[in-house]
Protein backbone atom coordinates (compact mmCIF):
# COMPACT_ATOMS: atom_id res chain seq x y z
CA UNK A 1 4.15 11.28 7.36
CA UNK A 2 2.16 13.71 9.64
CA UNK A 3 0.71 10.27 11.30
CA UNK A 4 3.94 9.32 11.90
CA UNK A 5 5.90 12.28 13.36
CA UNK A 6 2.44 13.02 15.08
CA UNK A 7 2.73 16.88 13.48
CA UNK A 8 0.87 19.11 11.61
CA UNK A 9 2.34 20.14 8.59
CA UNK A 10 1.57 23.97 6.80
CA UNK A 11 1.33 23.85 3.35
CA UNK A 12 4.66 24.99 2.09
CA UNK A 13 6.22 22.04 4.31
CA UNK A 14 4.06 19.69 3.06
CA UNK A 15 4.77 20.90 -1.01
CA UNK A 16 8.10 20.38 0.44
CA UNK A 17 7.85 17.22 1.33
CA UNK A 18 6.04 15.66 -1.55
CA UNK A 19 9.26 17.37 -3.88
CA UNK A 20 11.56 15.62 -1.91
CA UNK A 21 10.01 12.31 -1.73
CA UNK A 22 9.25 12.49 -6.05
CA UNK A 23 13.16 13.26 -5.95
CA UNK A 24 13.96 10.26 -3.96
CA UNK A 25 11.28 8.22 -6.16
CA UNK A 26 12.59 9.46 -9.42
CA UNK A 27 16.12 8.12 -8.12
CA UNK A 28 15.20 4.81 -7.02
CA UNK A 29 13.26 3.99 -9.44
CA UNK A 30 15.86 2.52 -12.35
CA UNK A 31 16.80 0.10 -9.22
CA UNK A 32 13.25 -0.63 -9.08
CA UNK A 33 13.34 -1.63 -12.80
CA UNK A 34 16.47 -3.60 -12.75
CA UNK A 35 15.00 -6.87 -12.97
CA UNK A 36 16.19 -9.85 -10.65
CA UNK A 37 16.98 -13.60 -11.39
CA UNK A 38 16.03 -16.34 -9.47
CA UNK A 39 16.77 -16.39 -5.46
CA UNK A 40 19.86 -17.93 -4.68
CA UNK A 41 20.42 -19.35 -1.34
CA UNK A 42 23.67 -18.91 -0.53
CA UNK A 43 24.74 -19.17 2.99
CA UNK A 44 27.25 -20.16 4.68
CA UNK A 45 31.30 -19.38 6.31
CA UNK A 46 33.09 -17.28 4.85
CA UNK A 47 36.79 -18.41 4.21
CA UNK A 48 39.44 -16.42 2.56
C-alpha cells in the first residue's frame, strides 16, 4: 500500500490498516467459498 500511495506510513496507521483490510477479508471471504459451476457463455440482446 505504501508503494502505491508513494507514503510512509507510522505505525499506528499501518496497525490500522492491516485491521481494516482483515475486516474486509473476513467479509469477503464466504463469497470466496461459494463455489461456482461451469462458465456459461451467455451473450447476447437483450429483449423484454
Amino acid at each position: 500500500m505504501t508503494h502505491l500511495l508513494d507514503m510512509e506510513l507510522d505505525a499506528p496507521r499501518r496497525e490500522e490498516l492491516e485491521r481494516q483490510f482483515a475486516r474486509i477479508a473476513a467479509m469477503a471471504q464466504p463469497l470466496m467459498d461459494y463455489p461456482l459451476g461451469p462458465r456459461e457463455e451467455i451473450a447476447g440482446v437483450y429483449k423484454a
